[in-house]
C-alpha atoms as a PDB file:
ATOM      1  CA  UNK A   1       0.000   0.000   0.000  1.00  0.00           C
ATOM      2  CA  UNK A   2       1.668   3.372  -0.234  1.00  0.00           C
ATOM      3  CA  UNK A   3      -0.073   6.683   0.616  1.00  0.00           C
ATOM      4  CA  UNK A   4       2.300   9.013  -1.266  1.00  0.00           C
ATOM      5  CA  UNK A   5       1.243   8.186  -5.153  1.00  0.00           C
ATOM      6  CA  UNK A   6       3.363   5.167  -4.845  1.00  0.00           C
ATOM      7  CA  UNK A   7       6.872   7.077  -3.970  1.00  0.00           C
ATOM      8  CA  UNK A   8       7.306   4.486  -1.160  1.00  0.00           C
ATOM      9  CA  UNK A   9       5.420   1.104   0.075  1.00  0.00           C
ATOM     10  CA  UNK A  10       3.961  -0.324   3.201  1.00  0.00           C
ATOM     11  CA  UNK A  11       3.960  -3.919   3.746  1.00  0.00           C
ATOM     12  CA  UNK A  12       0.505  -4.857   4.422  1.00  0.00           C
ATOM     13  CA  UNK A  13       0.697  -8.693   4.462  1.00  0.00           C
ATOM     14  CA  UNK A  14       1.757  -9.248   8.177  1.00  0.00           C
ATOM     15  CA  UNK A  15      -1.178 -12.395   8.928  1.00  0.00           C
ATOM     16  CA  UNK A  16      -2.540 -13.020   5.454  1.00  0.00           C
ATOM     17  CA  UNK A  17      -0.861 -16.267   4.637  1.00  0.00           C
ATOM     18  CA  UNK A  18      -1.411 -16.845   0.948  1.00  0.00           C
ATOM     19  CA  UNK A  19      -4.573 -15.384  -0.135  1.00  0.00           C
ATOM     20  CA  UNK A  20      -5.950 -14.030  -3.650  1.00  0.00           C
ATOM     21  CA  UNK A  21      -7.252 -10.625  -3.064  1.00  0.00           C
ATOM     22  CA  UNK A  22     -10.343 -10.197  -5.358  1.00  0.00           C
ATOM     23  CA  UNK A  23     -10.626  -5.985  -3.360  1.00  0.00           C
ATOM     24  CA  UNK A  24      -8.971  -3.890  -1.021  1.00  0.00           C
ATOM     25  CA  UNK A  25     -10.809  -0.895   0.547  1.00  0.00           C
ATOM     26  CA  UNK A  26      -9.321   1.637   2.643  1.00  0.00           C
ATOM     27  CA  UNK A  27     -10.556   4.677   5.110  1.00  0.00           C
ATOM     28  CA  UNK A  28      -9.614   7.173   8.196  1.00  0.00           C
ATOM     29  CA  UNK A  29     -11.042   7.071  11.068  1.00  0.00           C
ATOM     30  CA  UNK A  30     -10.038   8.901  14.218  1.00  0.00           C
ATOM     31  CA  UNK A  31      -6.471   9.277  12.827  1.00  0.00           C
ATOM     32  CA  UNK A  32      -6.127   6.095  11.965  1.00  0.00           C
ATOM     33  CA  UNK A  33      -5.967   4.048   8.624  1.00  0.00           C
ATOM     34  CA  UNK A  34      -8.593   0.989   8.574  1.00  0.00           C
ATOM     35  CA  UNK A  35      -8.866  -1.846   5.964  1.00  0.00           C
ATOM     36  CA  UNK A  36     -11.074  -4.690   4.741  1.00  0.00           C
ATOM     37  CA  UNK A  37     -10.258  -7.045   2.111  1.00  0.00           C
ATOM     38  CA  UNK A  38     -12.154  -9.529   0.042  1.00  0.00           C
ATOM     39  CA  UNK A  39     -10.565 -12.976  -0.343  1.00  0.00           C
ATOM     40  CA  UNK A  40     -11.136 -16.023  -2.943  1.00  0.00           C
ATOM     41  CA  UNK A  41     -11.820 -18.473  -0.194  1.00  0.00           C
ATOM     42  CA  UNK A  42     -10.449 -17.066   2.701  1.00  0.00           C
ATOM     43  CA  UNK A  43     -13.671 -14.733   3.519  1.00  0.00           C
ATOM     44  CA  UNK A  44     -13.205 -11.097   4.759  1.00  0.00           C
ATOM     45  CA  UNK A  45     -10.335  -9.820   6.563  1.00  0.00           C
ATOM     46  CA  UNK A  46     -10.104  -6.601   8.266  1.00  0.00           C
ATOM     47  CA  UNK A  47      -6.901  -4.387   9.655  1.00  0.00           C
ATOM     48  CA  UNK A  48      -7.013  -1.472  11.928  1.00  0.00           C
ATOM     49  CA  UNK A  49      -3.764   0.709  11.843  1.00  0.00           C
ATOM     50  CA  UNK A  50      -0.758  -1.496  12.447  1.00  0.00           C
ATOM     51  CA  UNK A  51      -2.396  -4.661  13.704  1.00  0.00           C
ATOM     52  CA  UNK A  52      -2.695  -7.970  12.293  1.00  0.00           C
ATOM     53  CA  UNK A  53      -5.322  -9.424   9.691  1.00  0.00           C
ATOM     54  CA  UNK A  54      -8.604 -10.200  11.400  1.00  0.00           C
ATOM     55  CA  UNK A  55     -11.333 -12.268  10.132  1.00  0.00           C
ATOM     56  CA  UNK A  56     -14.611 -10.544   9.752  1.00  0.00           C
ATOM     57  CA  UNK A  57     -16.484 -13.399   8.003  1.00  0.00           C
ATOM     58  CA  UNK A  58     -15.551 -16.449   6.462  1.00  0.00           C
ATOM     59  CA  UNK A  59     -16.274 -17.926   2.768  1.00  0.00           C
ATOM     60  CA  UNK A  60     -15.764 -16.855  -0.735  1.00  0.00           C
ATOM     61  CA  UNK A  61     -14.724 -12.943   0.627  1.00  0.00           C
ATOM     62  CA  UNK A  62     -15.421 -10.462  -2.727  1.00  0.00           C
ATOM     63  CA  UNK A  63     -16.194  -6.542  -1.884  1.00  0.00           C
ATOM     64  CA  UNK A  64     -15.975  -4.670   0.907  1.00  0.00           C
ATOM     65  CA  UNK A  65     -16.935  -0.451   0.978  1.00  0.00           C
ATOM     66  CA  UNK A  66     -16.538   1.772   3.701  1.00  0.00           C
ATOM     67  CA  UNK A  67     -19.645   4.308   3.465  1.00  0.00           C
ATOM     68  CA  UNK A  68     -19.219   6.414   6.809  1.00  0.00           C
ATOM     69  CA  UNK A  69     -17.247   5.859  10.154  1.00  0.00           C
ATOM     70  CA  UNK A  70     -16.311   2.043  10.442  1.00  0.00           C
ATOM     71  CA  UNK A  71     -19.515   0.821   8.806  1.00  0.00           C
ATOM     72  CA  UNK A  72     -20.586  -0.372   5.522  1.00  0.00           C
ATOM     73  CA  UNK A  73     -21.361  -3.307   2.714  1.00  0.00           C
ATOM     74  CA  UNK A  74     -19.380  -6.360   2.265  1.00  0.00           C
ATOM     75  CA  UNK A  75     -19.910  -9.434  -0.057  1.00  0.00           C
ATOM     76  CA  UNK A  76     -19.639 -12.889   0.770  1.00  0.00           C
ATOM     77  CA  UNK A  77     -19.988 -15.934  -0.880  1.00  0.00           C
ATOM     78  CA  UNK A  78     -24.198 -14.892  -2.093  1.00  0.00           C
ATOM     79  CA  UNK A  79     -24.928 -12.524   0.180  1.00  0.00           C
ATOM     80  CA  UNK A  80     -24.305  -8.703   0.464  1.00  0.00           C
ATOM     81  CA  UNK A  81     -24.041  -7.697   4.892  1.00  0.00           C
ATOM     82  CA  UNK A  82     -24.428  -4.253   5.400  1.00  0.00           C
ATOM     83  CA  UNK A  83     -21.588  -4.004   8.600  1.00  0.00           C
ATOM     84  CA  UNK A  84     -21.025  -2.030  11.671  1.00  0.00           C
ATOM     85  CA  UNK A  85     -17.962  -1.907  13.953  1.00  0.00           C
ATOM     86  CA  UNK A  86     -15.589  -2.184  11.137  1.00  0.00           C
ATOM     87  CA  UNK A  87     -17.389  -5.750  10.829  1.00  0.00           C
ATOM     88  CA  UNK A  88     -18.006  -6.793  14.038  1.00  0.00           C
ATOM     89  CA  UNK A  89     -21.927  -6.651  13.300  1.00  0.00           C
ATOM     90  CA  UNK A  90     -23.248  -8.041   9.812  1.00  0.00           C
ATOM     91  CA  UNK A  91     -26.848  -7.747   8.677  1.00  0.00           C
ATOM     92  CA  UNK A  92     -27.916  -9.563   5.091  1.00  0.00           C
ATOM     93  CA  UNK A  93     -29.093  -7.038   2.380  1.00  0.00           C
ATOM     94  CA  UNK A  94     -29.355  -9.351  -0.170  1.00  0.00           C
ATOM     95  CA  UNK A  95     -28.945 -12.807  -1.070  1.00  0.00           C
ATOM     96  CA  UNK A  96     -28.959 -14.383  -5.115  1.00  0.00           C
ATOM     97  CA  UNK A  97     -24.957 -14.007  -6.604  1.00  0.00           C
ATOM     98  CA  UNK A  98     -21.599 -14.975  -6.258  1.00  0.00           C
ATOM     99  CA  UNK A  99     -18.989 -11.845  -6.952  1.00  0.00           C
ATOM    100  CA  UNK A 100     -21.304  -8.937  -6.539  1.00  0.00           C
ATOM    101  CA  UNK A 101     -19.628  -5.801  -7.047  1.00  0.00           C
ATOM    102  CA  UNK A 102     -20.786  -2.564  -5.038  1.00  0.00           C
ATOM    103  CA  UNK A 103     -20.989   0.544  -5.641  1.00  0.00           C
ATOM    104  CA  UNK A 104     -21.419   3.554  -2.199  1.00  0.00           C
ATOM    105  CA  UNK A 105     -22.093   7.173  -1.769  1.00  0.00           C
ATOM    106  CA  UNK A 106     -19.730   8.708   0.737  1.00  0.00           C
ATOM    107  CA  UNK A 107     -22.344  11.189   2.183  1.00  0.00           C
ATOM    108  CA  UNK A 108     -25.030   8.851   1.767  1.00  0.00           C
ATOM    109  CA  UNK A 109     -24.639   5.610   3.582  1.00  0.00           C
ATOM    110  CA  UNK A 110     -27.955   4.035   2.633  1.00  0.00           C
ATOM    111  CA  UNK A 111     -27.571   4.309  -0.766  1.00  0.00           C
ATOM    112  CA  UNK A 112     -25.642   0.867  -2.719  1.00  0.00           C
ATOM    113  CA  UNK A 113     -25.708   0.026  -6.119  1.00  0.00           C
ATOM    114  CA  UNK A 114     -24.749  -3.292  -6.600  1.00  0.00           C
ATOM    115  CA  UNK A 115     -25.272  -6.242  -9.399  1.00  0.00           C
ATOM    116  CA  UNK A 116     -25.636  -9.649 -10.008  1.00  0.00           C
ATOM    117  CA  UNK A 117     -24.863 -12.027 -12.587  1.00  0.00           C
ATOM    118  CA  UNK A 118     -27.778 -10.263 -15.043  1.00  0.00           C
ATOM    119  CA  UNK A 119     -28.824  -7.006 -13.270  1.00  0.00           C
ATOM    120  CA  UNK A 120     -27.955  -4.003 -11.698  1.00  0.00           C
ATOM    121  CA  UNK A 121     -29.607  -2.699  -8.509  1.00  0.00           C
ATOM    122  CA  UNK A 122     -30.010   0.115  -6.626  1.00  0.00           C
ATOM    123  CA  UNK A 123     -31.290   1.173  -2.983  1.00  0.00           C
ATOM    124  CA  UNK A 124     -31.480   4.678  -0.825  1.00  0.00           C
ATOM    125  CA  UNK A 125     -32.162   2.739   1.970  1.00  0.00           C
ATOM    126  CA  UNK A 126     -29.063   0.319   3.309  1.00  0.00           C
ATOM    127  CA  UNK A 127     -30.665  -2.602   1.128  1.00  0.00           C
ATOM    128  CA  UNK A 128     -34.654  -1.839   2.408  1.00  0.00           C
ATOM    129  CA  UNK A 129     -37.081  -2.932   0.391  1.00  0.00           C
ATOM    130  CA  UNK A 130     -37.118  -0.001  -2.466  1.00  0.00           C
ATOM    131  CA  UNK A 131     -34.363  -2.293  -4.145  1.00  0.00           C
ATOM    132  CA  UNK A 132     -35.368  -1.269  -8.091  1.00  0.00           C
ATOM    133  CA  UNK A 133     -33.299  -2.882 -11.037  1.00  0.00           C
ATOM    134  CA  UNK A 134     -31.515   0.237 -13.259  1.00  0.00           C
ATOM    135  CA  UNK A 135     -29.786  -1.799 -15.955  1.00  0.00           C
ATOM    136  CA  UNK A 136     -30.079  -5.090 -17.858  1.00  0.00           C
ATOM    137  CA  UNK A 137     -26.282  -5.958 -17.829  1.00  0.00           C
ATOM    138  CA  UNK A 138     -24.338  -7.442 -15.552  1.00  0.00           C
ATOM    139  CA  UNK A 139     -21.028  -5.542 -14.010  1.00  0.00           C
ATOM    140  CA  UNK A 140     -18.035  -6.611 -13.205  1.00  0.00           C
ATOM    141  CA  UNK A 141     -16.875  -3.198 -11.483  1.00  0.00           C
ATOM    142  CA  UNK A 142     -18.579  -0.493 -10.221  1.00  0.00           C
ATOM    143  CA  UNK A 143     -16.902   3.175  -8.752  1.00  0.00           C
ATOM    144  CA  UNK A 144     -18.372   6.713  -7.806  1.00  0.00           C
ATOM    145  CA  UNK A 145     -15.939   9.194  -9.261  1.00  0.00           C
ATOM    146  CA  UNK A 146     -14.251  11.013  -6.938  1.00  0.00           C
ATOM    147  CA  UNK A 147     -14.872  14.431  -8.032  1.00  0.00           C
ATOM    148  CA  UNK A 148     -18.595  14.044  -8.158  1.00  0.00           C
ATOM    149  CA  UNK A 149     -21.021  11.862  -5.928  1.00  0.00           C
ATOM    150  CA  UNK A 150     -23.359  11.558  -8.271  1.00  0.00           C
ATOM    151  CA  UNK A 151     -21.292   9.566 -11.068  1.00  0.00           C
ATOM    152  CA  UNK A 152     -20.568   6.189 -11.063  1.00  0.00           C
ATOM    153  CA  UNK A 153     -18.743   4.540 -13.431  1.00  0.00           C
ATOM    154  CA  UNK A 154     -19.273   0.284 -14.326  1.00  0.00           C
ATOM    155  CA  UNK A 155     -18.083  -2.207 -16.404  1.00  0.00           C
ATOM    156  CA  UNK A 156     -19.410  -5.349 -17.619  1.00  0.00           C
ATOM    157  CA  UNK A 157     -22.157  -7.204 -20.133  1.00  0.00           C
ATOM    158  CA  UNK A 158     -24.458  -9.810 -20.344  1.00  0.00           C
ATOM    159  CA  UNK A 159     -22.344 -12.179 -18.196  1.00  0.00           C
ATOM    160  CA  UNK A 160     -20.432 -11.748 -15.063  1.00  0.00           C
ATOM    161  CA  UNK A 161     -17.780 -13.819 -16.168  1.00  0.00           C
ATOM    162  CA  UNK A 162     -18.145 -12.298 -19.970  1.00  0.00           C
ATOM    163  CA  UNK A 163     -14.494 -11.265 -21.019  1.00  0.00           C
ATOM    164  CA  UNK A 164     -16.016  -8.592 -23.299  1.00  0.00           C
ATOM    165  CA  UNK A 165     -18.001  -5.594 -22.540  1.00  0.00           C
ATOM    166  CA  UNK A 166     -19.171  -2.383 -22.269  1.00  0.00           C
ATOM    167  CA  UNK A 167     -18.193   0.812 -19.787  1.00  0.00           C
ATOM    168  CA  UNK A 168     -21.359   2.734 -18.463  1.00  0.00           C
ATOM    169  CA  UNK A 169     -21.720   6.307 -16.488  1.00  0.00           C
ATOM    170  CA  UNK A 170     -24.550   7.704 -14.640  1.00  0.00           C
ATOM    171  CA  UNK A 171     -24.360  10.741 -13.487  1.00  0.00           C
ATOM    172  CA  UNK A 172     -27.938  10.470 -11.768  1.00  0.00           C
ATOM    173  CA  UNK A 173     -26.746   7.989  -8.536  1.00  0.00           C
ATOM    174  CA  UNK A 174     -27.369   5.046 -11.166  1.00  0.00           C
ATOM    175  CA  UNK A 175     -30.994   5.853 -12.473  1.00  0.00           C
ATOM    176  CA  UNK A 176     -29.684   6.218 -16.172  1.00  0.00           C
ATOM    177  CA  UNK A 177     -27.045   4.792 -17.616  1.00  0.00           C
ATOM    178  CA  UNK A 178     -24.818   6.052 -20.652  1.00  0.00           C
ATOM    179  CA  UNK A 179     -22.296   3.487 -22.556  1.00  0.00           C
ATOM    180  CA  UNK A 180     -19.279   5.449 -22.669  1.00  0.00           C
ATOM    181  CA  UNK A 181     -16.771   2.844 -24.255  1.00  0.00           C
ATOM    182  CA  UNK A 182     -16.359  -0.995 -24.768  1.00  0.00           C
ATOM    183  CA  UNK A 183     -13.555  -3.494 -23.849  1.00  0.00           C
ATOM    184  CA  UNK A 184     -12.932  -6.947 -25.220  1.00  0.00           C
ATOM    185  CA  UNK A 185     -10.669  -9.898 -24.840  1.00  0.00           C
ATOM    186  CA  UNK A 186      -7.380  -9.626 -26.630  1.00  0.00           C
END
């Protein structure tokens, strides 16, 4: 990890073993740096400032997003948790796909978009029932622009395992989507 543009490196891997890390998220809180990580196989694993790797969950570990304090959404094997406590407290949002990529508002922390292996989702609520679909693709990424809270950026197609596809942006919190680009497999 490095928090100078890459200028120098922290070693990060003190208690992970061997692990494939599918995401890494990062955030401050209180002066301090916190992390959660997503793990083929080896579940969820959180770090607060210089302490070891702690498991938050086990299972097939994919996303994790910090959305305010120490709280947030996390993905494991089909289910998306909405946590508190930096993970100590998990409660199910949603349950139907492996690998669900999510998508937060920093100011909001109700609001997720999130997809499964056809759709795209969206709710205001931290997963309540006002769940709509916004898209008929599936993505493999999804990420709010930093400059603007609004915009989210995705990428993906038909399939979640699809190694072609196309790049969306909605600048309206996910309610309309433009294709802004394609990718495909070399």
């Amino acid at each position: 990890m490095s928090i100078n543009n890459g200028l120098t490196w922290i070693d990060i891997s003190n208690s992970i073993n061997a692990s494939q890390i599918y995401h890494l998220e990062t955030t401050t809180y209180l002066g301090d740096v916190h992390q959660m990580i997503g793990l083929q196989d080896n579940g969820i694993k959180s770090k607060n400032g210089n302490s070891a790797w702690n498991h938050v969950v086990k299972g097939d570990g994919f996303d994790a997003k910090y959305t305010d304090d120490l709280n947030g959404y996390l993905t494991i094997n089909k289910i998306i948790y909405r946590f508190t406590g930096n993970g100590n407290n998990l409660d199910s949002v949603y349950k139907d796909s492996y690998f669900s990529p999510l998508g937060i508002h920093n100011t909001s922390p109700g609001f997720l978009l999130f997809s499964n292996v056809d759709s795209t989702f969206r709710t205001l609520n931290f997963g309540g029932l006002n769940v709509s679909v916004n898209s008929s693709s599936s993505m493999h990424e999804i990420e709010r622009c930093a400059s603007n809270n609004n915009r989210f950026y995705t990428a993906g197609d038909t399939s979640a395992f699809s190694q072609e596809g196309n790049i969306f942006r909605s600048d309206n919190l996910g309610i309309s989507w433009t294709m802004i680009g394609s990718y495909e497999k070399d």
